[in-house]
Protein backbone atom coordinates (compact mmCIF):
# COMPACT_ATOMS: atom_id res chain seq x y z
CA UNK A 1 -8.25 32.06 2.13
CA UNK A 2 -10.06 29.88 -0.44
CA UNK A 3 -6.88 28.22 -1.62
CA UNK A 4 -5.88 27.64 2.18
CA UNK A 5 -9.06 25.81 2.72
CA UNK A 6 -8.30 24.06 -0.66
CA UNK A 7 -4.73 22.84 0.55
CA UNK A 8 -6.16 21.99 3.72
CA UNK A 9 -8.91 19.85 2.03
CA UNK A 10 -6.50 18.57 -0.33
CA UNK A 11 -3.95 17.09 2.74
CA UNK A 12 -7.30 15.56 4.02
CA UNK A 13 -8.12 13.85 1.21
CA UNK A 14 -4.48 12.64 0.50
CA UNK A 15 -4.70 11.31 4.44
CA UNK A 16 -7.80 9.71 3.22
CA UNK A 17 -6.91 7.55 0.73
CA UNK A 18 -3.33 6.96 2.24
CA UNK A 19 -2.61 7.63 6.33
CA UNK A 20 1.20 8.20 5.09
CA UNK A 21 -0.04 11.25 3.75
CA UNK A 22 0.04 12.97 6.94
CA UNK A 23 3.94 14.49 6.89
CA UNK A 24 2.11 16.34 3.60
CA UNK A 25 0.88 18.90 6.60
CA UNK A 26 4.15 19.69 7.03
CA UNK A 27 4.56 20.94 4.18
CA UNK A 28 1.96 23.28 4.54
CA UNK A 29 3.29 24.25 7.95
CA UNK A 30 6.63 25.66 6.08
CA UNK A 31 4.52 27.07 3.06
CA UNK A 32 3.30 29.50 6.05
CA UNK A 33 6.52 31.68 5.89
CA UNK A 34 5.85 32.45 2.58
CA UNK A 35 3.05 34.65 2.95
CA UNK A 36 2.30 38.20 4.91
CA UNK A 37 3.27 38.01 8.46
CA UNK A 38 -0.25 39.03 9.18
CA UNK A 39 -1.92 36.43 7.32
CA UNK A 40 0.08 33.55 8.38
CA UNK A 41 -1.99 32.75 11.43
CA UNK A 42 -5.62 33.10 9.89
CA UNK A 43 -4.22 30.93 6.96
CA UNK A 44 -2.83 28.17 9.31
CA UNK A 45 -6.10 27.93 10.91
CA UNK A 46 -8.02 27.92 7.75
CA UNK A 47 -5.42 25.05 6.28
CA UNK A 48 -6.09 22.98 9.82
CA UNK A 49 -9.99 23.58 10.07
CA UNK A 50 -10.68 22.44 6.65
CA UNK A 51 -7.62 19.29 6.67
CA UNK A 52 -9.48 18.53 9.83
CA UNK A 53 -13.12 18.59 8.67
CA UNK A 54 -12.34 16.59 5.28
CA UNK A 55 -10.98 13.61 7.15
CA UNK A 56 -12.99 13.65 10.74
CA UNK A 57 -16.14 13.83 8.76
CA UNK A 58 -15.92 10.99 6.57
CA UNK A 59 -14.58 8.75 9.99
CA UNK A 60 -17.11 10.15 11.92
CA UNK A 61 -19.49 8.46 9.28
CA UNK A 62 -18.21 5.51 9.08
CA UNK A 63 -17.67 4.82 12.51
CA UNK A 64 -21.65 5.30 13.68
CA UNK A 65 -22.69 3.05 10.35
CA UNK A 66 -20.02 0.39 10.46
CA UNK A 67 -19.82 -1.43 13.83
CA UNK A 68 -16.36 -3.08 13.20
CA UNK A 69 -14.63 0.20 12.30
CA UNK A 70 -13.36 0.84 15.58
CA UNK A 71 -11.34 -3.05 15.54
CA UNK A 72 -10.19 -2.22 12.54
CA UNK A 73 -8.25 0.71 12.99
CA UNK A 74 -6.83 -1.34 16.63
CA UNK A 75 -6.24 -4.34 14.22
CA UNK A 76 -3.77 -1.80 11.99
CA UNK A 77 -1.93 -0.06 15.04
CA UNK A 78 -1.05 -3.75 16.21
CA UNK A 79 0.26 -4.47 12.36
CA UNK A 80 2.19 -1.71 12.41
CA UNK A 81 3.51 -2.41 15.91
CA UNK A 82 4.21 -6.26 14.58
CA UNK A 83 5.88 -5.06 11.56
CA UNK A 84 7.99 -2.50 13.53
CA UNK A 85 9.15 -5.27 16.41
CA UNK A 86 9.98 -7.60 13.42
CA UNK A 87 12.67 -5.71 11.55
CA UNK A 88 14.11 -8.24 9.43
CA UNK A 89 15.50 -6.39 6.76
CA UNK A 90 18.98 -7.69 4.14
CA UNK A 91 20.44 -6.67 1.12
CA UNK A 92 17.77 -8.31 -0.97
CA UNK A 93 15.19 -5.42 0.71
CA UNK A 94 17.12 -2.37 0.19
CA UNK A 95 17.71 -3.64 -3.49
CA UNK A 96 13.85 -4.12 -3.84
CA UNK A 97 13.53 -0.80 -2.57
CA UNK A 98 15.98 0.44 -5.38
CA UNK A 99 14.29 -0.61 -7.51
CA UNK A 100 10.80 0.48 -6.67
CA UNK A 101 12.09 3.86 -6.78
CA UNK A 102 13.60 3.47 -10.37
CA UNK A 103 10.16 2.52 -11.21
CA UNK A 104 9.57 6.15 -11.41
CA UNK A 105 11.45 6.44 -13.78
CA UNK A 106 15.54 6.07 -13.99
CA UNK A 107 15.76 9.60 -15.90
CA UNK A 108 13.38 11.41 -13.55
CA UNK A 109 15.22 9.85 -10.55
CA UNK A 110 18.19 10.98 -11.67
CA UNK A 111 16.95 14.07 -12.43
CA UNK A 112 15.86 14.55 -9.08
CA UNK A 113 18.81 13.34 -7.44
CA UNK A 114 20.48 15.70 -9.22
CA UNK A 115 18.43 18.30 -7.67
CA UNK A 116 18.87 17.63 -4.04
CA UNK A 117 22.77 17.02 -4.90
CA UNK A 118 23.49 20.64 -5.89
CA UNK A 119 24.11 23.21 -2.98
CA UNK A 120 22.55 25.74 -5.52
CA UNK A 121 18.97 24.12 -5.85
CA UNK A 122 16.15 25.55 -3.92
CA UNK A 123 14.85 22.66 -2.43
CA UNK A 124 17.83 23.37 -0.09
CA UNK A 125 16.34 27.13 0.47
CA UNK A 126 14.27 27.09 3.45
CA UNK A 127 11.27 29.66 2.91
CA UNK A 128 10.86 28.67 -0.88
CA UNK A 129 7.94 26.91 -1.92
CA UNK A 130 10.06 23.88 -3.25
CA UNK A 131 11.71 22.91 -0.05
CA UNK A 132 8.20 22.90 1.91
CA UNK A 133 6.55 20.80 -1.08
CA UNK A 134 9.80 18.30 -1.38
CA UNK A 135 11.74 18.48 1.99
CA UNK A 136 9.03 16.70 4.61
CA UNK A 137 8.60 14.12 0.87
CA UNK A 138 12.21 13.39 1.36
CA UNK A 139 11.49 12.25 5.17
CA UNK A 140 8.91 10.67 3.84
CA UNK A 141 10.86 8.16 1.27
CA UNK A 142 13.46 7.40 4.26
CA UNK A 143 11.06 6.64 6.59
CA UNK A 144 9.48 4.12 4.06
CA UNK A 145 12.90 2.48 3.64
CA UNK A 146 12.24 1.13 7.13
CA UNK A 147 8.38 -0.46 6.69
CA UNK A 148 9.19 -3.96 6.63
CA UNK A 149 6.62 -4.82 3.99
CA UNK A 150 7.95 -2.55 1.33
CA UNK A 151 9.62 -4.81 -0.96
CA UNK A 152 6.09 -5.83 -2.02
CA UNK A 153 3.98 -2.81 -0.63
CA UNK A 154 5.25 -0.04 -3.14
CA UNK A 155 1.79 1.60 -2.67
CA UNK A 156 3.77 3.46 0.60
CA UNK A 157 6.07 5.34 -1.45
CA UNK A 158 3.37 6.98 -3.58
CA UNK A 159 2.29 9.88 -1.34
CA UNK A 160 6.41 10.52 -1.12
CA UNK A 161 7.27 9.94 -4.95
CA UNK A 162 5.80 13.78 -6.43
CA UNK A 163 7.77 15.85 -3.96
CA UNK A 164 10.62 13.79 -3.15
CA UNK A 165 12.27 13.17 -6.48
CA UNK A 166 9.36 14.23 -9.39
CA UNK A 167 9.18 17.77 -8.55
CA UNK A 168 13.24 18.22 -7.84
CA UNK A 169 13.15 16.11 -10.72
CA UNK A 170 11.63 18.78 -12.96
CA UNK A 171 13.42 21.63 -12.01
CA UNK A 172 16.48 20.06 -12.64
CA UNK A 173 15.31 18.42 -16.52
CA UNK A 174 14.26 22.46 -17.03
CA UNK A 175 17.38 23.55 -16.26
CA UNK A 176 19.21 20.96 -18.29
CA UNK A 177 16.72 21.22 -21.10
CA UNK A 178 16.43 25.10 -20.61
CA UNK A 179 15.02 26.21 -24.59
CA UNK A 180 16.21 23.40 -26.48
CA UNK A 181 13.53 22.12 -28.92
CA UNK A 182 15.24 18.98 -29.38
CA UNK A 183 16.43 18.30 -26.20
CA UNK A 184 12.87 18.85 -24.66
CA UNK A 185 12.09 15.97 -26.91
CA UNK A 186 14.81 13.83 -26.19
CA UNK A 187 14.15 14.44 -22.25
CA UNK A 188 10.20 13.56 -22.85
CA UNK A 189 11.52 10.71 -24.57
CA UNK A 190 14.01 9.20 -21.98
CA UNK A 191 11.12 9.71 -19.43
CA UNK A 192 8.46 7.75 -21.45
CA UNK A 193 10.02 5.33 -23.01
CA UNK A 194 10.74 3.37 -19.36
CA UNK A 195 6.95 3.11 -18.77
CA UNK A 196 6.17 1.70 -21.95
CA UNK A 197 9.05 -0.76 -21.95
CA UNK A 198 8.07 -1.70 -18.42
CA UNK A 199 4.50 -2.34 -19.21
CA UNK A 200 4.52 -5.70 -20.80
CA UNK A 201 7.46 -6.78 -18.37
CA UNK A 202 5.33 -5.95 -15.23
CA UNK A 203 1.83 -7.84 -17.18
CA UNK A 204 4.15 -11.08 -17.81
CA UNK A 205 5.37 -10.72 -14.37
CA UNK A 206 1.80 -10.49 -12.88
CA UNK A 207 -0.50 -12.21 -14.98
CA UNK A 208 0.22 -15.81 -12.78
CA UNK A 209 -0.96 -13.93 -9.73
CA UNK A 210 -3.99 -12.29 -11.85
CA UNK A 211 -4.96 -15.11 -12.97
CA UNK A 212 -5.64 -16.66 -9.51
CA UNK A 213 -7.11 -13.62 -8.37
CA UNK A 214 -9.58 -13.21 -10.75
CA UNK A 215 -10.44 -17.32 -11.22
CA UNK A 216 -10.86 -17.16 -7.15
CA UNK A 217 -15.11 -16.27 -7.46
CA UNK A 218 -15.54 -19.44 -9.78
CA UNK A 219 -13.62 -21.65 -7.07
CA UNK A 220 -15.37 -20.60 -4.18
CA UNK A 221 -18.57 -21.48 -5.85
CA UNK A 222 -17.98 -25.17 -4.29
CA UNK A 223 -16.57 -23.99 -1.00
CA UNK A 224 -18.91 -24.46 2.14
CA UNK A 225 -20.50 -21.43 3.20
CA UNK A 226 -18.61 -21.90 7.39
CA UNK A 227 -15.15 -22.87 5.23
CA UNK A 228 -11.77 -21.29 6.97
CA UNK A 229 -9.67 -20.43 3.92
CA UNK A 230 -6.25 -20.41 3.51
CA UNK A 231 -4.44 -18.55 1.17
CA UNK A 232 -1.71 -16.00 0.17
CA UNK A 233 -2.06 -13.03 -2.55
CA UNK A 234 -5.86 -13.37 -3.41
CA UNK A 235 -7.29 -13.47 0.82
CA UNK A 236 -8.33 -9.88 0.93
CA UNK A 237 -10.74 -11.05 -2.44
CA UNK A 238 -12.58 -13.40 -0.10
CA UNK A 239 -13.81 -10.69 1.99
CA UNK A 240 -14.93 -8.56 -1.19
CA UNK A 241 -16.84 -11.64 -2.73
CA UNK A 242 -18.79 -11.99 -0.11
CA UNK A 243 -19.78 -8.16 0.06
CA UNK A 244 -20.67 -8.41 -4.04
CA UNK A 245 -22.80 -11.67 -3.01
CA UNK A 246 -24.97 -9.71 -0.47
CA UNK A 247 -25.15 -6.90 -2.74
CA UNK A 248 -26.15 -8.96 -6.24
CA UNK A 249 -28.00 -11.72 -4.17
CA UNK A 250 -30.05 -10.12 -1.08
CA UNK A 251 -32.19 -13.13 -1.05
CA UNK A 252 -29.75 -15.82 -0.32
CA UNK A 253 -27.71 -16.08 2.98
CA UNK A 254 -24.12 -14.41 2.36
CA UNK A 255 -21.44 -17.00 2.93
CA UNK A 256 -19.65 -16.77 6.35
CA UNK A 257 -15.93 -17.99 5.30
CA UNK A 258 -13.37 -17.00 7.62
CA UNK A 259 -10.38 -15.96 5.29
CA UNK A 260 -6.96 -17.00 7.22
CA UNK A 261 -4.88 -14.54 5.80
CA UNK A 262 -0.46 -14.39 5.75
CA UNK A 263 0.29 -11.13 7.61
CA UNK A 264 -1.16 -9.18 10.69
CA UNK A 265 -3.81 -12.09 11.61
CA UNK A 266 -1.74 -14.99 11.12
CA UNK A 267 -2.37 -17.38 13.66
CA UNK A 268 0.71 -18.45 16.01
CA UNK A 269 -0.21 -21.94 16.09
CA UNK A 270 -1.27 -22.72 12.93
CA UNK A 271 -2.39 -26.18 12.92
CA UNK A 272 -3.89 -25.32 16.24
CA UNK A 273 -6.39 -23.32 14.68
CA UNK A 274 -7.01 -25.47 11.94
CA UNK A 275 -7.59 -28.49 14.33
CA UNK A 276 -10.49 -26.28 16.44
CA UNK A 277 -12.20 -25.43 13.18
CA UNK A 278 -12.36 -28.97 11.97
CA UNK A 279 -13.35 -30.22 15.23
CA UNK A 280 -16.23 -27.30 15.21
CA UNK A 281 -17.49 -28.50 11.94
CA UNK A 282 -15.69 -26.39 9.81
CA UNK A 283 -14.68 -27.11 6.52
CA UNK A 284 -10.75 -25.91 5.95
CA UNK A 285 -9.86 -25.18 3.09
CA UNK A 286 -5.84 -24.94 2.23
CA UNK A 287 -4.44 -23.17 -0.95
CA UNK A 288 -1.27 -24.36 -2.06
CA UNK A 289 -0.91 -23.14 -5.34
CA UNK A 290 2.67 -21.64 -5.63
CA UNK A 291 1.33 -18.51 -7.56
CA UNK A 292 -1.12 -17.63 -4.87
CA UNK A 293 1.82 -16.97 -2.24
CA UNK A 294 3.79 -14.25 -3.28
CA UNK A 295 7.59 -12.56 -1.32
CA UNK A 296 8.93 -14.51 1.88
CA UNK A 297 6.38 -13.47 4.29
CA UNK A 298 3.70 -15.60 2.43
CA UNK A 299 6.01 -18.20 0.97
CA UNK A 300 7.05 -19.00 4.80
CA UNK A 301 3.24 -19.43 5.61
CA UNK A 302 2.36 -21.33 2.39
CA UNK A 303 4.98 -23.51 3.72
CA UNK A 304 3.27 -24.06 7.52
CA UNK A 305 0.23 -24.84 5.54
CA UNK A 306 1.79 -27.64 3.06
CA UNK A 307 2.93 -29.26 6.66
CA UNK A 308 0.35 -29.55 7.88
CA UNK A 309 -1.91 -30.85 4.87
CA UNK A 310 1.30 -33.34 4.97
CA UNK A 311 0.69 -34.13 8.81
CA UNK A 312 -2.78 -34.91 7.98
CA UNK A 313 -2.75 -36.79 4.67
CA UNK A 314 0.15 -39.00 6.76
CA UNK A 315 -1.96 -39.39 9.26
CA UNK A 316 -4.84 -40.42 7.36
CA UNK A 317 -7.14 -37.49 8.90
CA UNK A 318 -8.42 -35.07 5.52
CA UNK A 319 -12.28 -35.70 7.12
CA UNK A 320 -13.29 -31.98 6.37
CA UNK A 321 -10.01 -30.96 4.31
CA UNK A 322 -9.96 -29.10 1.10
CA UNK A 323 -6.75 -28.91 -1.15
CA UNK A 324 -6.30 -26.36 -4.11
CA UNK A 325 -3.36 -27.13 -5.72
């Protein structure tokens, strides 16, 4: 019963940190045959009470010490439901997708291609521990083929990586490997070798977008404290400096920029919105750096915004207009 409870705990703390995580219950579900007949329904409940407790409790806590928590949560269903009515999806998505999955590794996703490819594997034998662990991880990866935003959200295909392909992965490299000294290191070799080649590709890939995330405190030193700010990659950062000002500096007032961000709460009308905030006595501040707008979601916003700093430097009307470029 302990290690049901721990399971259960452990599914609520994966659902926790990631929502996706949620199919993982299903795994436990098909665990369930596995055991006694007569213990299968006091495990179940132990699995559910404890999954249950480990993520109601912490919501429940948030939700009576966080006002906002509640709009939240509405703000993601209508993301998802925007993402979802979107659907725009080519060739260059489903080889981005390719290629985040080769990011595990290309030997360990062979490998575990390999394992769902033989007839003889058990993550094709329904009642072994494999198939509960790896099959509802396999719905898991195909269902994240079809998130619009995962050609530069990866971070969805985590909970689904381990029993999807790693785990198949390994029971396939042990059979291949079996008690082969030297092919145990060749294997460990093929499967680290990737990561450290990767890592200075991936820094020299990033560093641009690093750079403007981590130079964004020292440039919002000059902004107004009632600025609307409008920018790509580093928006979400806004929100966090101002929670580290009110923590570091209680004694001065925290600054109330509005962060426009590309995504969920992009505004239809654009300009629109930047007109009302202007005319409020707003500052608006308009990022145009390239690196700050990263993929074609953000790139078609960055370009809305360059028209209409263009409308208004044409126009001669920049009263109250900030440019970073």
């Amino acid at each position: 019963m302990a290690l049901a409870a721990a399971a259960g705990a452990a599914i609520g703390i994966a659902i926790g940190l990631h929502e996706q995580s949620l199919l993982g219950a299903a795994g436990l579900a098909l665990l369930l045959p596995i055991a006694r007949r007569g213990d299968r329904w006091r495990l179940a409940r132990m699995m559910a009470l404890s999954g249950v407790l480990v993520v109601a409790l912490p919501m429940e806590y948030v939700w009576l010490t966080q006002p906002g928590y509640a709009s939240t949560v509405r703000t993601w269903l209508q993301g998802m439901a925007h993402d979802r009515a979107l659907m725009t999806f080519g060739w260059s998505d489903a080889g981005l997708f390719l290629l985040w999955i080769l990011s595990l590794g290309p030997v360990v996703v062979v490998a575990g291609v390999s394992a769902w490819t033989r007839r003889s594997s058990p993550v094709w034998r329904i009642g072994a521990a494999l198939f509960a662990v790896s099959a509802p991880a396999l719905v898991q990866l195909f269902v994240a083929a079809t998130f619009r935003g995962i050609n530069y959200s990866p971070r969805f295909l985590l909970p689904a990586f381990p029993g999807a392909l790693a785990i198949p992965g390994a029971w396939a490299l042990d059979r291949a490997v079996g008690r082969s000294r030297n092919q145990f290191i060749a294997a460990c070799v093929m499967i680290v070798f990737p990561l450290v080649a990767a890592a200075p590709i991936v820094r020299g890939r990033t560093a641009a977008t690093i750079d403007v995330i981590e130079a964004l405190p020292a440039m919002l030193r000059t902004v107004p404290p009632t600025a609307l700010i409008v920018t790509g990659q580093p928006c979400p950062a806004i929100s966090l400096q101002q929670a580290v000002l009110a923590h570091d500096v209680p004694s001065m007032p925290t600054p109330a920029w509005q962060p426009v961000c590309p995504g969920w709460a992009w505004p239809t009308d654009l300009a629109a919105r930047l007109n009302d905030a202007r005319s409020s006595g707003h500052p608006v501040v308009v990022d145009l750096r390239p690196v700050a707008w990263v993929g074609g979601e953000q790139l078609a916003a960055r370009a809305q915004a360059d028209r209409y700093v263009q409308a208004a430097e044409s126009a001669g009307t920049t009263n109250g207009l900030i440019v970073w470029r």
